[in-house]
PDB file of N, CA and C in Angstrom:
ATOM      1  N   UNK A   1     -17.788 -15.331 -12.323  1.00  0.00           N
ATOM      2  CA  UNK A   1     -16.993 -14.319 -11.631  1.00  0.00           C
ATOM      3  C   UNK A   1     -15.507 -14.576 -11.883  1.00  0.00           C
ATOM      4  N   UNK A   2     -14.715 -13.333 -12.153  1.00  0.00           N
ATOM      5  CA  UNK A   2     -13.602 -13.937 -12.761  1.00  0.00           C
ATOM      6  C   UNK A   2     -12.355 -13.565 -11.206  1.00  0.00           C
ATOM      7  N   UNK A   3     -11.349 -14.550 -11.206  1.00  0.00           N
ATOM      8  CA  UNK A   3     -10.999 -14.924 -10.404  1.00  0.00           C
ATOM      9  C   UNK A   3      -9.765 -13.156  -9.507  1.00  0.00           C
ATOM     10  N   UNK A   4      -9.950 -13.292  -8.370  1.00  0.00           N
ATOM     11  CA  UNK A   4      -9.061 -12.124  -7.963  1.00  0.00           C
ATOM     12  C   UNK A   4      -7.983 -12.482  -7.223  1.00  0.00           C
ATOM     13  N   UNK A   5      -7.185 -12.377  -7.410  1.00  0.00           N
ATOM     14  CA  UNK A   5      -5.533 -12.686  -6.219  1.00  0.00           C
ATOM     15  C   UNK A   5      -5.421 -11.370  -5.608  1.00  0.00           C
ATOM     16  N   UNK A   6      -4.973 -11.540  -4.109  1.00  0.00           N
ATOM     17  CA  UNK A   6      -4.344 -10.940  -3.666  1.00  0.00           C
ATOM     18  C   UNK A   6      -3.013 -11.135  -3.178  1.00  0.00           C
ATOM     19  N   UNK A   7      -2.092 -10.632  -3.452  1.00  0.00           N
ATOM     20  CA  UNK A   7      -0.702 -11.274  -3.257  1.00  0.00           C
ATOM     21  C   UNK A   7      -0.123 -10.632  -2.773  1.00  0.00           C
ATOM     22  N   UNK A   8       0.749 -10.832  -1.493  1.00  0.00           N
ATOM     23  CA  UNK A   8       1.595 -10.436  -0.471  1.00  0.00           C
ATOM     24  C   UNK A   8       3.499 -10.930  -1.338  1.00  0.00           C
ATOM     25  N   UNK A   9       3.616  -9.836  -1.431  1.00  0.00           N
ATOM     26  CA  UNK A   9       5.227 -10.195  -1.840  1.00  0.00           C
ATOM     27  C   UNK A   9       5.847 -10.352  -0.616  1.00  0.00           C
ATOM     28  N   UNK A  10       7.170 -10.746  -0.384  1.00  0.00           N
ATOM     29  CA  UNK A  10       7.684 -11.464   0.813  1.00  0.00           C
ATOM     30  C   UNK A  10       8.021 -10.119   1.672  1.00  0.00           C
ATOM     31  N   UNK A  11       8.277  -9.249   1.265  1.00  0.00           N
ATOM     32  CA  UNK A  11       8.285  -7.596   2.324  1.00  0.00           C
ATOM     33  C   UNK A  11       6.934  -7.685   3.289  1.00  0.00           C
ATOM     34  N   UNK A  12       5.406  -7.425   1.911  1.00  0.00           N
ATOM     35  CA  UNK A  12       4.475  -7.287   2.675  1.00  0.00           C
ATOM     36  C   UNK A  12       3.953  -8.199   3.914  1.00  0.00           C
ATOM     37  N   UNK A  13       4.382  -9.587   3.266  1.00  0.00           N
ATOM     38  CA  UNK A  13       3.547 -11.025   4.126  1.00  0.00           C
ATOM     39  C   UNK A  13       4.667 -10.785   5.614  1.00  0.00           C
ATOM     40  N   UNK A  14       6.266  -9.980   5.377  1.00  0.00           N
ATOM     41  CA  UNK A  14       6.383  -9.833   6.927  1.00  0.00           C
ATOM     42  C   UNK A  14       5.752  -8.596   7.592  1.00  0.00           C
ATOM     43  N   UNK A  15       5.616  -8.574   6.951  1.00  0.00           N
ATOM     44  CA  UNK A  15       5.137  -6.947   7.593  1.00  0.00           C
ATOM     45  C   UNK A  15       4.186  -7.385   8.213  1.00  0.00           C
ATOM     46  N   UNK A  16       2.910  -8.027   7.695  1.00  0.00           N
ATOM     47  CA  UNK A  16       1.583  -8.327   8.180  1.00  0.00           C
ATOM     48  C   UNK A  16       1.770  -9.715   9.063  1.00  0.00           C
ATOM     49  N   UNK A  17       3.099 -10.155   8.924  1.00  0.00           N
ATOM     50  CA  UNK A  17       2.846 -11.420  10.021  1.00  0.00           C
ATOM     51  C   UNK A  17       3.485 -10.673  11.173  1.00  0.00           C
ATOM     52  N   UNK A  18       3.693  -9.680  11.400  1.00  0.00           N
ATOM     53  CA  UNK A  18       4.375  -8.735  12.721  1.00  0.00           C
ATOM     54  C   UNK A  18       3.259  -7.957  13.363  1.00  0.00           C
ATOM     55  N   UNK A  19       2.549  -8.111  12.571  1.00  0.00           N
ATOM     56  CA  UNK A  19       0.884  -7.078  13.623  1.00  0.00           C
ATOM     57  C   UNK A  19       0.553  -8.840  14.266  1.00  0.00           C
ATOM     58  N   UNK A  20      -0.453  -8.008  15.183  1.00  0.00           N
ATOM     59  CA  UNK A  20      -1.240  -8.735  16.294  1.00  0.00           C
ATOM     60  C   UNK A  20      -2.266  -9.709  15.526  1.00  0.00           C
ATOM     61  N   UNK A  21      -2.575 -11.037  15.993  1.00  0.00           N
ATOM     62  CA  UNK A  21      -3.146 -11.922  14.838  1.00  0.00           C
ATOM     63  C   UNK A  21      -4.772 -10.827  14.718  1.00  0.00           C
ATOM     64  N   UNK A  22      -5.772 -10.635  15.618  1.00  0.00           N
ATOM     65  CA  UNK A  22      -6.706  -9.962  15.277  1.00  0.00           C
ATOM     66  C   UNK A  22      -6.719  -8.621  14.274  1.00  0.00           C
ATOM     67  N   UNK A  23      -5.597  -7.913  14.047  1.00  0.00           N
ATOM     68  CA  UNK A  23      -5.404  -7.198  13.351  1.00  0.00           C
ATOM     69  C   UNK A  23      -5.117  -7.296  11.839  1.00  0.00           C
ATOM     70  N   UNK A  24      -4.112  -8.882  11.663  1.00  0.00           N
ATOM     71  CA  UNK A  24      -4.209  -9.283  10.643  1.00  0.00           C
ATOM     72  C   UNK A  24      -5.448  -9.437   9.990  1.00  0.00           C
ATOM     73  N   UNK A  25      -6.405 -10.581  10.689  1.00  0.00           N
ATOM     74  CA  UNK A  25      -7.569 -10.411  10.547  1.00  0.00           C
ATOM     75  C   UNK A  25      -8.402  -9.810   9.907  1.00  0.00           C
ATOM     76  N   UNK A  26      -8.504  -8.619  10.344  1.00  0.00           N
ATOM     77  CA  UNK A  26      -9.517  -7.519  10.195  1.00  0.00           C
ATOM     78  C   UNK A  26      -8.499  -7.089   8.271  1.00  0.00           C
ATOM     79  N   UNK A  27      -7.093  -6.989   8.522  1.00  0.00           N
ATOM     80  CA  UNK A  27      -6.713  -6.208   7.434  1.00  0.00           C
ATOM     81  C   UNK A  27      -7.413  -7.478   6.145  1.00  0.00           C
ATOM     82  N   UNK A  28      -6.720  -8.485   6.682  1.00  0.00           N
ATOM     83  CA  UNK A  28      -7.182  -9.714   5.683  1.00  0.00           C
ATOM     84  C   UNK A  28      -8.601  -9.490   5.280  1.00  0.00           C
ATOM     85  N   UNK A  29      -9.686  -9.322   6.286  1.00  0.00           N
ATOM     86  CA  UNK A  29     -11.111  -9.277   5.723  1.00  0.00           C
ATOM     87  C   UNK A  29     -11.616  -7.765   5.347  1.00  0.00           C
ATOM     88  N   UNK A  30     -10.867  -7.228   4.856  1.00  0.00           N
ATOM     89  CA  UNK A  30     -11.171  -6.046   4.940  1.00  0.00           C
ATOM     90  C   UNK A  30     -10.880  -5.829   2.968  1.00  0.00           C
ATOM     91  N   UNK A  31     -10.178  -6.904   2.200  1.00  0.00           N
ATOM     92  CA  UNK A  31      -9.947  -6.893   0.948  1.00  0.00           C
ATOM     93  C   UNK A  31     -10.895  -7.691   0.319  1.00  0.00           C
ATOM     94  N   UNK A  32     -12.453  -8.268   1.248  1.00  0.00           N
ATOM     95  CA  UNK A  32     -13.527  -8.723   0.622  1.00  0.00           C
ATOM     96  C   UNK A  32     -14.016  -8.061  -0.623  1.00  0.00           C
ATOM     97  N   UNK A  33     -13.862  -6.657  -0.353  1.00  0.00           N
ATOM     98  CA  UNK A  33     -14.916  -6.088  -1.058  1.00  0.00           C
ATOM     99  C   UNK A  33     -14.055  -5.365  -2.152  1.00  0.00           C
ATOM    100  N   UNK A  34     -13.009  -5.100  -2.315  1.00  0.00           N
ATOM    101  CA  UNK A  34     -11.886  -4.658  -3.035  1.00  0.00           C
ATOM    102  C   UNK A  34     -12.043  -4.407  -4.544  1.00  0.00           C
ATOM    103  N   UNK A  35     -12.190  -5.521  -5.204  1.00  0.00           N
ATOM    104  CA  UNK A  35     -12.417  -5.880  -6.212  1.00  0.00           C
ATOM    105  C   UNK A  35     -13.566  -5.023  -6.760  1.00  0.00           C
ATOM    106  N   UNK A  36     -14.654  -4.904  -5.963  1.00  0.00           N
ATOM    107  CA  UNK A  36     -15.738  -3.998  -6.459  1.00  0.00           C
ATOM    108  C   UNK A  36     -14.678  -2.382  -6.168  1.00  0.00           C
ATOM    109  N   UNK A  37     -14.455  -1.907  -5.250  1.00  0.00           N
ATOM    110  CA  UNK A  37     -14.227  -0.945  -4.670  1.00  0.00           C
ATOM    111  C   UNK A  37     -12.964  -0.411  -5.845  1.00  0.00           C
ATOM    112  N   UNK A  38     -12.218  -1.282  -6.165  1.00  0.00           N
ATOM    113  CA  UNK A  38     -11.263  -0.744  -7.367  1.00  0.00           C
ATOM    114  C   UNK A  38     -11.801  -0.024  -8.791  1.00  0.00           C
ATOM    115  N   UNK A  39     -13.212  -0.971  -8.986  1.00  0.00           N
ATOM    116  CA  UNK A  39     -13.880  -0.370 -10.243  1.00  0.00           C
ATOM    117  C   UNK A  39     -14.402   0.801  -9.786  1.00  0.00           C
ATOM    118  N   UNK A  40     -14.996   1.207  -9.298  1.00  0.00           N
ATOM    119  CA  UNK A  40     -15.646   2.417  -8.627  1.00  0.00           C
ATOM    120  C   UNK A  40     -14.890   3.676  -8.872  1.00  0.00           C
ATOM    121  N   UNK A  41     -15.107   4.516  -9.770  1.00  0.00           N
ATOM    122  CA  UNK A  41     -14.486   6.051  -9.621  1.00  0.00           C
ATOM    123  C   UNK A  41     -14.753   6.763  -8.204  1.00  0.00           C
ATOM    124  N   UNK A  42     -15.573   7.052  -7.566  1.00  0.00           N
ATOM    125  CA  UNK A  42     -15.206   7.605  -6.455  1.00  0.00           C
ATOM    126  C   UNK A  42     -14.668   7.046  -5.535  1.00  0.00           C
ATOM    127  N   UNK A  43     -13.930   5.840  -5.612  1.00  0.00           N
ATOM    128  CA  UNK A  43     -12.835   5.158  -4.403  1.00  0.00           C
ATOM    129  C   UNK A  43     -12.257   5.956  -3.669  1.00  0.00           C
ATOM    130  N   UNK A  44     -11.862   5.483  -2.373  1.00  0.00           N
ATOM    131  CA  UNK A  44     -11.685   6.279  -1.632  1.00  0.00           C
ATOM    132  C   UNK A  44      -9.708   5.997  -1.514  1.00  0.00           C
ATOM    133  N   UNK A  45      -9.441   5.739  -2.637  1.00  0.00           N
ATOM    134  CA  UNK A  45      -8.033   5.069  -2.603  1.00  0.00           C
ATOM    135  C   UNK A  45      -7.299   6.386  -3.182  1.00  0.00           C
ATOM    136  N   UNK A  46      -5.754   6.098  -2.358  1.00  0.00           N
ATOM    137  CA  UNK A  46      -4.886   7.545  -2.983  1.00  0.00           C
ATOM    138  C   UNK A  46      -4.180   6.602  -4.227  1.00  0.00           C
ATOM    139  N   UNK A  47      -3.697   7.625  -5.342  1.00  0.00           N
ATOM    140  CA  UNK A  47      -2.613   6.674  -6.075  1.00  0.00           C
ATOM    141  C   UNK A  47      -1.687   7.732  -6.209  1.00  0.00           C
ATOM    142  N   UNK A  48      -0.263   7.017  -6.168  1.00  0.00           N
ATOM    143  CA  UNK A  48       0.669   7.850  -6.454  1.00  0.00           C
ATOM    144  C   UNK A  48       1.666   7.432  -7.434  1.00  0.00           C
ATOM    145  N   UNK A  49       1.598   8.132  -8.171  1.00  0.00           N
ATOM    146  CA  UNK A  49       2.385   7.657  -9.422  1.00  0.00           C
ATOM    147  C   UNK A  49       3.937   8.538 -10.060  1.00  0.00           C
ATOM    148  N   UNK A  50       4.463   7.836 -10.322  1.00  0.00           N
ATOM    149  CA  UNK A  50       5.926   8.203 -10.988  1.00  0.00           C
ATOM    150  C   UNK A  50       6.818   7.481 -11.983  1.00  0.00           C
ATOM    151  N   UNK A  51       7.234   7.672 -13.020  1.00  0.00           N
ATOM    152  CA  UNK A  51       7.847   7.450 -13.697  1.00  0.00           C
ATOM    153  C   UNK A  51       6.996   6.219 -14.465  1.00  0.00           C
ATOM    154  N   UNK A  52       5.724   6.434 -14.724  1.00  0.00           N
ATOM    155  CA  UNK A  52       4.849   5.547 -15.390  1.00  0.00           C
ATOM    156  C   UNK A  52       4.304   4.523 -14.871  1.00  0.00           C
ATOM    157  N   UNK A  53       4.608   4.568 -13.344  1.00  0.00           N
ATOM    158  CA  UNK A  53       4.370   3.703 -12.408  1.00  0.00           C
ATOM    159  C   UNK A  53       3.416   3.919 -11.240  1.00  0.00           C
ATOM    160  N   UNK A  54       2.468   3.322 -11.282  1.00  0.00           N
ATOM    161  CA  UNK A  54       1.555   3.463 -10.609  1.00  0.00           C
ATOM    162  C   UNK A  54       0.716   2.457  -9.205  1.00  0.00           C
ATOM    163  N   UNK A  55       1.282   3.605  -7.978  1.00  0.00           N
ATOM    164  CA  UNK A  55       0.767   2.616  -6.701  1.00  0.00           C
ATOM    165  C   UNK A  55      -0.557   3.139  -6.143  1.00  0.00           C
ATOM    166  N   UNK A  56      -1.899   2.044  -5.486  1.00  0.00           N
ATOM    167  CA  UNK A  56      -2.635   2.431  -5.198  1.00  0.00           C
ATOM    168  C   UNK A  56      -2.376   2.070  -3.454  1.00  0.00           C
ATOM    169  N   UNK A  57      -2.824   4.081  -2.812  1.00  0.00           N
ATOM    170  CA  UNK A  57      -3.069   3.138  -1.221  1.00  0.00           C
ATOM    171  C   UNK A  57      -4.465   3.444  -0.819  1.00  0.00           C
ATOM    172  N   UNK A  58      -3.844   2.310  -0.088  1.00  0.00           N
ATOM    173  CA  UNK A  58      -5.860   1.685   0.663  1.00  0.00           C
ATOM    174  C   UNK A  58      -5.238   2.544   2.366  1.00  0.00           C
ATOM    175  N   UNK A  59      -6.765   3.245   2.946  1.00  0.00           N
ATOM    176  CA  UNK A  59      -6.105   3.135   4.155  1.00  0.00           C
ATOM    177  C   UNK A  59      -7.224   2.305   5.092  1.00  0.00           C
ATOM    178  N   UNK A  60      -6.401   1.229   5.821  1.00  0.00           N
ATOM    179  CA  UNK A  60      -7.101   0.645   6.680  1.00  0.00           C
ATOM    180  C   UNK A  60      -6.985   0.935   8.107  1.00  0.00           C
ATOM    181  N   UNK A  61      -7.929   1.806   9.047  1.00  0.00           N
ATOM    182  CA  UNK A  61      -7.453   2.355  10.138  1.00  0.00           C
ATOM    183  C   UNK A  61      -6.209   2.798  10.007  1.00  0.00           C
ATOM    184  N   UNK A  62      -5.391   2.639  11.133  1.00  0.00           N
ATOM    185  CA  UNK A  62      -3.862   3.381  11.073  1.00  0.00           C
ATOM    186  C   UNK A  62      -2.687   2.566  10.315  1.00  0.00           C
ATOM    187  N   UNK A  63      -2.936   1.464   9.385  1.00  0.00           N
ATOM    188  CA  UNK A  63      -2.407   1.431   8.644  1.00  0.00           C
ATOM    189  C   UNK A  63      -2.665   1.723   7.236  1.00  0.00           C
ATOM    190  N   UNK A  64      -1.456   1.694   6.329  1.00  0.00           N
ATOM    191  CA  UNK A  64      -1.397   1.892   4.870  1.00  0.00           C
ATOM    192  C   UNK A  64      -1.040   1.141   4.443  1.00  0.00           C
ATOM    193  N   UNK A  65      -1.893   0.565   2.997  1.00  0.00           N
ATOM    194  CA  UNK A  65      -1.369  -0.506   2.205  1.00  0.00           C
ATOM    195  C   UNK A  65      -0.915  -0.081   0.869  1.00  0.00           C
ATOM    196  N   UNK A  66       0.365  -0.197   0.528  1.00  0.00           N
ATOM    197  CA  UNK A  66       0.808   0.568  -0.800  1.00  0.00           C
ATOM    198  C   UNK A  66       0.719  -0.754  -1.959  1.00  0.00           C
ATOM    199  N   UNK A  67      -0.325  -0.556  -3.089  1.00  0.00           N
ATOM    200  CA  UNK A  67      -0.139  -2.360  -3.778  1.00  0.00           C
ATOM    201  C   UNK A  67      -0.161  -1.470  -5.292  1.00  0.00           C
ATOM    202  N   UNK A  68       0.338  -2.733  -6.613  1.00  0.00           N
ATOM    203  CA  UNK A  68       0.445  -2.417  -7.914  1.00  0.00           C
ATOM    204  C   UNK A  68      -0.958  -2.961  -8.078  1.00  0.00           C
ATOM    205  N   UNK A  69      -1.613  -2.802  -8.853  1.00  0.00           N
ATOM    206  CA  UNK A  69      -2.594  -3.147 -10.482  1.00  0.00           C
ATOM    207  C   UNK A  69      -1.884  -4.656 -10.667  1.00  0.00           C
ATOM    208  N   UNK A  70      -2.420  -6.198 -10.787  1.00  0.00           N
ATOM    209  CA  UNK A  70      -1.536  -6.967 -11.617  1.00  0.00           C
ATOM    210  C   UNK A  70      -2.833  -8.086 -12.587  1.00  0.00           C
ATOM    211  N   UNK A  71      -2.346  -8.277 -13.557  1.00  0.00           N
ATOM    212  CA  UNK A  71      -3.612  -8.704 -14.364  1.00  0.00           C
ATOM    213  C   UNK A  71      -4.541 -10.291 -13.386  1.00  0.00           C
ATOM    214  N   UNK A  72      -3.959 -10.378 -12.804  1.00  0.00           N
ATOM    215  CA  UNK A  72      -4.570 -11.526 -11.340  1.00  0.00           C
ATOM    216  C   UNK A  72      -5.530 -10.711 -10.571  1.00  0.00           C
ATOM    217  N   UNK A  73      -5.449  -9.553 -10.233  1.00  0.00           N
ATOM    218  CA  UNK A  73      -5.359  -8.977  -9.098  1.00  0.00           C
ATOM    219  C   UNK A  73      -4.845  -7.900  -8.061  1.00  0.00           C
ATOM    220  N   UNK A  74      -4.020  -7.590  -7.346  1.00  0.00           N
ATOM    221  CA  UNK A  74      -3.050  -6.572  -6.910  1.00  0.00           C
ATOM    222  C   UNK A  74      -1.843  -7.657  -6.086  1.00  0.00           C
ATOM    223  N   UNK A  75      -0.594  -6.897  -6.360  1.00  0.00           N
ATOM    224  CA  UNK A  75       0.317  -7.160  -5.299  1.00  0.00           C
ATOM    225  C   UNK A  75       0.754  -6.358  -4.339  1.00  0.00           C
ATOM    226  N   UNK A  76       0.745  -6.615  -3.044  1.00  0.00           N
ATOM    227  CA  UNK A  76       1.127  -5.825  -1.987  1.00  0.00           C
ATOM    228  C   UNK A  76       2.208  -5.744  -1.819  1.00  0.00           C
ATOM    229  N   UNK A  77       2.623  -4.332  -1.695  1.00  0.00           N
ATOM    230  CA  UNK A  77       4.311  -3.957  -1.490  1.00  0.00           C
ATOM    231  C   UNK A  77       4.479  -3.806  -0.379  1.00  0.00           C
ATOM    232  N   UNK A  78       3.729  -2.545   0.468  1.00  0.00           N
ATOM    233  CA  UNK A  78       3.990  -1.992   1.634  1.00  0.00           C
ATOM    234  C   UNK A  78       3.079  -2.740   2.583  1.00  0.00           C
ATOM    235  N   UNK A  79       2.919  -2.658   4.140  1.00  0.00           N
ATOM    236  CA  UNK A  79       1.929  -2.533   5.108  1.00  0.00           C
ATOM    237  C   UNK A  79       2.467  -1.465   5.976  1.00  0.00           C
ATOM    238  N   UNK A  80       2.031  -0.398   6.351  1.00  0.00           N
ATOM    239  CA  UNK A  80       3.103   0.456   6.777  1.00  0.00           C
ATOM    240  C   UNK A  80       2.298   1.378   7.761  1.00  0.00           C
ATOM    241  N   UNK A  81       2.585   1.745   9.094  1.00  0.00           N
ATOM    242  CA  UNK A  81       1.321   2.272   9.875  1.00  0.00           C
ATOM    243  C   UNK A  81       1.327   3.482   9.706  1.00  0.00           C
ATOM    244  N   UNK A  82       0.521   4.683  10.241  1.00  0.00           N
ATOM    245  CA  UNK A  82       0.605   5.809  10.171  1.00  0.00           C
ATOM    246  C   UNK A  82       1.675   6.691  10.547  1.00  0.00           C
ATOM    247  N   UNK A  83       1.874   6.053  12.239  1.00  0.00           N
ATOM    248  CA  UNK A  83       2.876   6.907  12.875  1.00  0.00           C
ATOM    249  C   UNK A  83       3.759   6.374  12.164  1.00  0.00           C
ATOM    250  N   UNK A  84       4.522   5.408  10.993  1.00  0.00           N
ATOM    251  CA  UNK A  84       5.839   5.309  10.289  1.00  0.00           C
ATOM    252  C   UNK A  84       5.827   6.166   9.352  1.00  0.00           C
ATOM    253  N   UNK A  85       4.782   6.518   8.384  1.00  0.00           N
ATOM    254  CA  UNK A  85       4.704   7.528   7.539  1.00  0.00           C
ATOM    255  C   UNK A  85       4.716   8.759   8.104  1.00  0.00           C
ATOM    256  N   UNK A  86       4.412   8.907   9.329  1.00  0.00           N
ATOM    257  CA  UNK A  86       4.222  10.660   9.765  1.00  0.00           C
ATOM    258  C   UNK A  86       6.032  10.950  10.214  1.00  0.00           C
ATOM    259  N   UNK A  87       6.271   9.806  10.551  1.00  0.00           N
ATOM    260  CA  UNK A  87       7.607   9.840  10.766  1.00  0.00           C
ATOM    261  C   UNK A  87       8.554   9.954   9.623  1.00  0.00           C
ATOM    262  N   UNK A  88       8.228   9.207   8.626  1.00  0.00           N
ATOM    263  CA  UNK A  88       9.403   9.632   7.452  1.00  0.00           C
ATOM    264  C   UNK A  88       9.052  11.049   6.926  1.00  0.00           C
ATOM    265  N   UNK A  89       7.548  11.442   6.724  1.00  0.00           N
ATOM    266  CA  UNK A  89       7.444  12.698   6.519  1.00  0.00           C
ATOM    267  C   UNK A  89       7.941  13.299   7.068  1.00  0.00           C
ATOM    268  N   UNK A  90       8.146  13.574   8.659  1.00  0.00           N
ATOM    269  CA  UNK A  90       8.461  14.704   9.427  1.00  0.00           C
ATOM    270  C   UNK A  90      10.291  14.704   8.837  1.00  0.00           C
ATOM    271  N   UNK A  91      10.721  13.610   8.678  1.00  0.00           N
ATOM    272  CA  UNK A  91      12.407  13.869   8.014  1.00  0.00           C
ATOM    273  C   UNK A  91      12.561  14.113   7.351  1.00  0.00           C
ATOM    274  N   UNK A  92      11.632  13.872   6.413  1.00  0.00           N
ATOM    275  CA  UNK A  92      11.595  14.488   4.701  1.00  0.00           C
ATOM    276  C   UNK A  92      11.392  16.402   4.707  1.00  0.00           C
ATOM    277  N   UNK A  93      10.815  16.256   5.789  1.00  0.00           N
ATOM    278  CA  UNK A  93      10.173  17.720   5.677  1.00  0.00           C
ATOM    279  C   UNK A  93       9.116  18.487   4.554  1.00  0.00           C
ATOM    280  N   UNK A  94       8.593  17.826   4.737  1.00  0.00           N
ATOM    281  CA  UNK A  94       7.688  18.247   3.033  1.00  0.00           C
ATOM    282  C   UNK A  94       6.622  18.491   3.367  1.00  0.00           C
ATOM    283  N   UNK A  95       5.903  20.339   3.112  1.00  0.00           N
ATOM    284  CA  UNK A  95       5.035  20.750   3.881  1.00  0.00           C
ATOM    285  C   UNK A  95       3.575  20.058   2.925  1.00  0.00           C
ATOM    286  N   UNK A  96       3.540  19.415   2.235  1.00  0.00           N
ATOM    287  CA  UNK A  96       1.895  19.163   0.949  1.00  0.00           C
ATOM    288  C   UNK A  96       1.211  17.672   2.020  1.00  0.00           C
ATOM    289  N   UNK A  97       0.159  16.974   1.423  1.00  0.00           N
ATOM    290  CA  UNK A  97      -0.400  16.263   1.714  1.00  0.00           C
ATOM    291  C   UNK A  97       0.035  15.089   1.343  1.00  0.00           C
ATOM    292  N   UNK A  98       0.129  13.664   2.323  1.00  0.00           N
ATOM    293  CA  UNK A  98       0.990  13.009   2.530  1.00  0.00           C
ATOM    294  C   UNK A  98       0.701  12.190   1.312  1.00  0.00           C
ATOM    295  N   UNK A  99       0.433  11.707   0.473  1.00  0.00           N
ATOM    296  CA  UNK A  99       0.174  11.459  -0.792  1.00  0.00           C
ATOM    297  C   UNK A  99       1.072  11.838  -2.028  1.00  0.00           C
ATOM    298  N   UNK A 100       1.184  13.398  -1.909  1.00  0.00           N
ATOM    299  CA  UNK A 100       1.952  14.173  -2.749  1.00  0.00           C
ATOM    300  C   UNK A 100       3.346  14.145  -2.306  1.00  0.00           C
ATOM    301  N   UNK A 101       3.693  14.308  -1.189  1.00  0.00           N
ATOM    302  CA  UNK A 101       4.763  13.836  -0.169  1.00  0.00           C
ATOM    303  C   UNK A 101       5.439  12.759  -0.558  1.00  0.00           C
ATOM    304  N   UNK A 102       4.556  11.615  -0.763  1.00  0.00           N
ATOM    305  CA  UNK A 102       5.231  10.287  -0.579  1.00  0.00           C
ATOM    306  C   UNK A 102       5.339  10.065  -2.690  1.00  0.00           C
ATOM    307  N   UNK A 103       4.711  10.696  -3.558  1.00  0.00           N
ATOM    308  CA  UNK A 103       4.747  10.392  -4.314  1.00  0.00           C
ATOM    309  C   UNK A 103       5.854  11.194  -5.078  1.00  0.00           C
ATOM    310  N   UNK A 104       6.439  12.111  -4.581  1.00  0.00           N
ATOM    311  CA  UNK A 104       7.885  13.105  -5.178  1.00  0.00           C
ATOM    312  C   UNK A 104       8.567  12.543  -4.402  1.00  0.00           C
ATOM    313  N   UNK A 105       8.663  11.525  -3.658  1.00  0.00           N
ATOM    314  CA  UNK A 105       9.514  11.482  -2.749  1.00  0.00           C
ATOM    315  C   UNK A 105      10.695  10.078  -3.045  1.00  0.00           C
ATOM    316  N   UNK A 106      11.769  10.511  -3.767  1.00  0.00           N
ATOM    317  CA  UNK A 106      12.405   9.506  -4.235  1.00  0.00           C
ATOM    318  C   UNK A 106      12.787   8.153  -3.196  1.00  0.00           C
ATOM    319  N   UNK A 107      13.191   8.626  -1.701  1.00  0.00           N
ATOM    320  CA  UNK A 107      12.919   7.401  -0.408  1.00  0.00           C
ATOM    321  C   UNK A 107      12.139   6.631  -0.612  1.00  0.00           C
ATOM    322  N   UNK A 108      10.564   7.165  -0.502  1.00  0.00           N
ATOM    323  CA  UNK A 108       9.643   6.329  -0.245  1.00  0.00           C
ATOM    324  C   UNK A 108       9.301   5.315  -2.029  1.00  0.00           C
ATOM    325  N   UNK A 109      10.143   5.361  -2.677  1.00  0.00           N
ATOM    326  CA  UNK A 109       9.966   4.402  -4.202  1.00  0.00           C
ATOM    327  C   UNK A 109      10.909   3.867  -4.274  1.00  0.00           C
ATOM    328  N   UNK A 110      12.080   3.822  -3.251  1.00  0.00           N
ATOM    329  CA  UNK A 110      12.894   3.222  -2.713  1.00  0.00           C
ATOM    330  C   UNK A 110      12.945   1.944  -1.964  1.00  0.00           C
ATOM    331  N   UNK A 111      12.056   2.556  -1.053  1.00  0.00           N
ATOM    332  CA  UNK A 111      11.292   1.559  -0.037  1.00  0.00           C
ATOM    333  C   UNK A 111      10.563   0.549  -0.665  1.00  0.00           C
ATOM    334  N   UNK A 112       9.801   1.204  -1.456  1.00  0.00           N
ATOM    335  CA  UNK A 112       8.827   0.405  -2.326  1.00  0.00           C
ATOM    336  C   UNK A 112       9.789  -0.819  -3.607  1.00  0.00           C
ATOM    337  N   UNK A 113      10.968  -0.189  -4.041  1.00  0.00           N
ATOM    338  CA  UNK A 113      11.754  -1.324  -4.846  1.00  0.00           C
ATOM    339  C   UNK A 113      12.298  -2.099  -3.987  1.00  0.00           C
ATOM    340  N   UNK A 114      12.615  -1.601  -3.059  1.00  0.00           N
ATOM    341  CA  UNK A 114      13.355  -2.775  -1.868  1.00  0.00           C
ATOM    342  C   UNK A 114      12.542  -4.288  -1.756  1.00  0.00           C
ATOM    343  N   UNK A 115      11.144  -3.950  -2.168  1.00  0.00           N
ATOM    344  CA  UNK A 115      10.379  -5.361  -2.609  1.00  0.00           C
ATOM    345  C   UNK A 115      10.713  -6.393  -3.749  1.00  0.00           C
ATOM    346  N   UNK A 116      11.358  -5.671  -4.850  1.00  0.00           N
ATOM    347  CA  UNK A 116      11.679  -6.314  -5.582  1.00  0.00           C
ATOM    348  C   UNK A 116      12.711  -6.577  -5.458  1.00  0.00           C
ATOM    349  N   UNK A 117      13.994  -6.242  -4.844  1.00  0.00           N
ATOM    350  CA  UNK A 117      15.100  -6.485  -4.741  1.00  0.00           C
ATOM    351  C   UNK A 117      15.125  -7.934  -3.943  1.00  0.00           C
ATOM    352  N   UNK A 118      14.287  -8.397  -3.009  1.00  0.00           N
ATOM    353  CA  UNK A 118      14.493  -9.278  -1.630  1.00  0.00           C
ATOM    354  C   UNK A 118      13.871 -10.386  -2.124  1.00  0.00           C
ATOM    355  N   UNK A 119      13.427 -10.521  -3.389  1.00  0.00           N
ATOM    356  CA  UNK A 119      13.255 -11.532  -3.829  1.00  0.00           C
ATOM    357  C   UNK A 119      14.107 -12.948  -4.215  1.00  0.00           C
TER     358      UNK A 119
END
């Protein structure tokens, strides 16, 4: 079996050390099965892509996990809950599905480089 990382860049690992430890939990055991679930064409994962760049989100209950493809494994950018996304949507104003929303949406790839920047 060839080996899988999951990797929290220093944005995501605060993000997820700010939820409730049982919640971590659950998000943590909840990337058991991942690895299968990525190969799978009917995944139930959104991707949103721009400028040749491509993010996959997972949704776990009321949160969202925004992560890259990395030849290890995936790295996690975002952890981000619902009501924060319904909230930047509602400022954005953008009547499509929050997917399409977040993927024209020059802010939210903003948000998402702000990971690489804090390094």
């Amino acid at each position: 079996m060839q080996l899988f990382q999951i990797i929290f860049n220093p944005v995501s690992a605060a993000e997820l050390g700010r939820l409730p430890r049982d919640l971590q939990l659950h998000i943590l055991g909840q990337f058991r099965g991942l690895p299968q679930e990525l190969q799978r064409e009917d995944s139930h994962f959104g991707l949103l892509t721009r400028h040749g760049r491509t993010l996959t989100r997972y949704r776990l209950g009321d949160y969202r996990l925004y992560f890259e493809r990395h030849p290890l494994g995936i790295v996690v950018h975002r952890i981000l809950s619902k009501n924060t996304l319904k909230d930047f949507l509602f400022r954005s104003s953008l009547p499509t599905p929050e997917d399409e929303q977040l993927q024209d949406n020059p802010k939210f790839w903003e948000l998402i480089e702000q990971t690489r920047e804090e390094k």
